[in-house]
Protein backbone atom coordinates (compact mmCIF):
# COMPACT_ATOMS: atom_id res chain seq x y z
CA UNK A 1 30.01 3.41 16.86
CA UNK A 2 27.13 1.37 16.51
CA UNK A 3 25.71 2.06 13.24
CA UNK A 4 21.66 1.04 13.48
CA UNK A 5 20.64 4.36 14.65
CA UNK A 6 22.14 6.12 11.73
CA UNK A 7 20.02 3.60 9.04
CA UNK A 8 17.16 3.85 10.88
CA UNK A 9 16.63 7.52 10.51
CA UNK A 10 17.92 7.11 6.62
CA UNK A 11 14.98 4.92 6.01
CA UNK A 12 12.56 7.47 8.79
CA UNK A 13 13.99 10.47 6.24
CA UNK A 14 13.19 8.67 3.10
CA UNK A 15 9.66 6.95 3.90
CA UNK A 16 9.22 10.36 5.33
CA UNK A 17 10.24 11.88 1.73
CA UNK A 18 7.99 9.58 -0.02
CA UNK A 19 4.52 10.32 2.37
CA UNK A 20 5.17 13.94 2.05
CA UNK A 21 4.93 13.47 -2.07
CA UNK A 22 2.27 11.50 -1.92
CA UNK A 23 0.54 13.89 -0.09
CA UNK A 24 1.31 16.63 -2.04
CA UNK A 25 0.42 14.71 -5.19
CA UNK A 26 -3.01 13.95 -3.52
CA UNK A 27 -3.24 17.72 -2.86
CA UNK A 28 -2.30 18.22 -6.59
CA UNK A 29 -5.05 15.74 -7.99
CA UNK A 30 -7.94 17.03 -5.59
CA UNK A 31 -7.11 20.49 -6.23
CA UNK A 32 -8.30 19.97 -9.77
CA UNK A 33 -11.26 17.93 -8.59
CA UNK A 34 -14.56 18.63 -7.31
CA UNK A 35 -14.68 17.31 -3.91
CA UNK A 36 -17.94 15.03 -5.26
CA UNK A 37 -15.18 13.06 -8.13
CA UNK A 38 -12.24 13.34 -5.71
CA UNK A 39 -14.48 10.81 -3.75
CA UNK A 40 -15.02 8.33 -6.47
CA UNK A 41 -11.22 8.28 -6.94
CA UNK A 42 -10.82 7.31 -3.46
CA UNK A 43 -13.30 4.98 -3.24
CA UNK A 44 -12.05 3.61 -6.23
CA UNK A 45 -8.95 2.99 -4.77
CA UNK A 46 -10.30 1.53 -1.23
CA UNK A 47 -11.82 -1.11 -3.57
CA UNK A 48 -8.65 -2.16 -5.17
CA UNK A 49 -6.98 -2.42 -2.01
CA UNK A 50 -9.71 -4.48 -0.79
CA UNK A 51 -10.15 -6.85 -3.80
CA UNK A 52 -6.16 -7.57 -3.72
CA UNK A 53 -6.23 -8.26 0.13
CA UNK A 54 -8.30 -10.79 -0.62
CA UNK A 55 -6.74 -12.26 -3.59
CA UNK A 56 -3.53 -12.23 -1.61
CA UNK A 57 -5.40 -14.11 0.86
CA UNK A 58 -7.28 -16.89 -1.30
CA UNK A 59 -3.85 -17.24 -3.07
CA UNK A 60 -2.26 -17.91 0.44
CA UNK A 61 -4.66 -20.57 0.50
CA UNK A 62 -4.63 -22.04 -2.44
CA UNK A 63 -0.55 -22.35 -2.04
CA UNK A 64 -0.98 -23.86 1.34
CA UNK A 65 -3.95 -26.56 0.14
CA UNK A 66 -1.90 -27.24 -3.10
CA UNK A 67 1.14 -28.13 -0.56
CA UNK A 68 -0.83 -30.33 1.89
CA UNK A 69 -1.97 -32.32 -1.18
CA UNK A 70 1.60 -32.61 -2.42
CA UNK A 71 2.51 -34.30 0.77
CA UNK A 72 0.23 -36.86 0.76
């Protein structure tokens, strides 16, 4: 019986778990927000994500310059 089927859905089920509480805490936390602060929370969070995609990304290049250099 092959068994990668079987841990697939496992890990579907779980990451399924895992969106449906987020979603129901974002459900909790707007339903005591007006929807005018609810939007600075998101916002808020859109900026995070953006400001550690790019420090991911300079740090990707900072570790790839610093290796170049100790090659030479």
């Amino acid at each position: 019986m092959p068994r990668g089927p079987a841990k697939k859905k496992i890990e579907d089920t779980t990451s399924q778990s895992l969106q449906s509480k987020l979603w129901a805490t974002a459900d909790k936390l707007c339903g005591y927000m007006d929807a005018a602060d609810y939007k600075h929370v998101v916002l808020g969070l859109i900026f995070l994500k953006y400001i550690s995609d790019c420090f991911a990304q300079r740090h990707a290049e900072i570790v790839a310059e610093g290796d170049r250099r100790s090659m030479c």
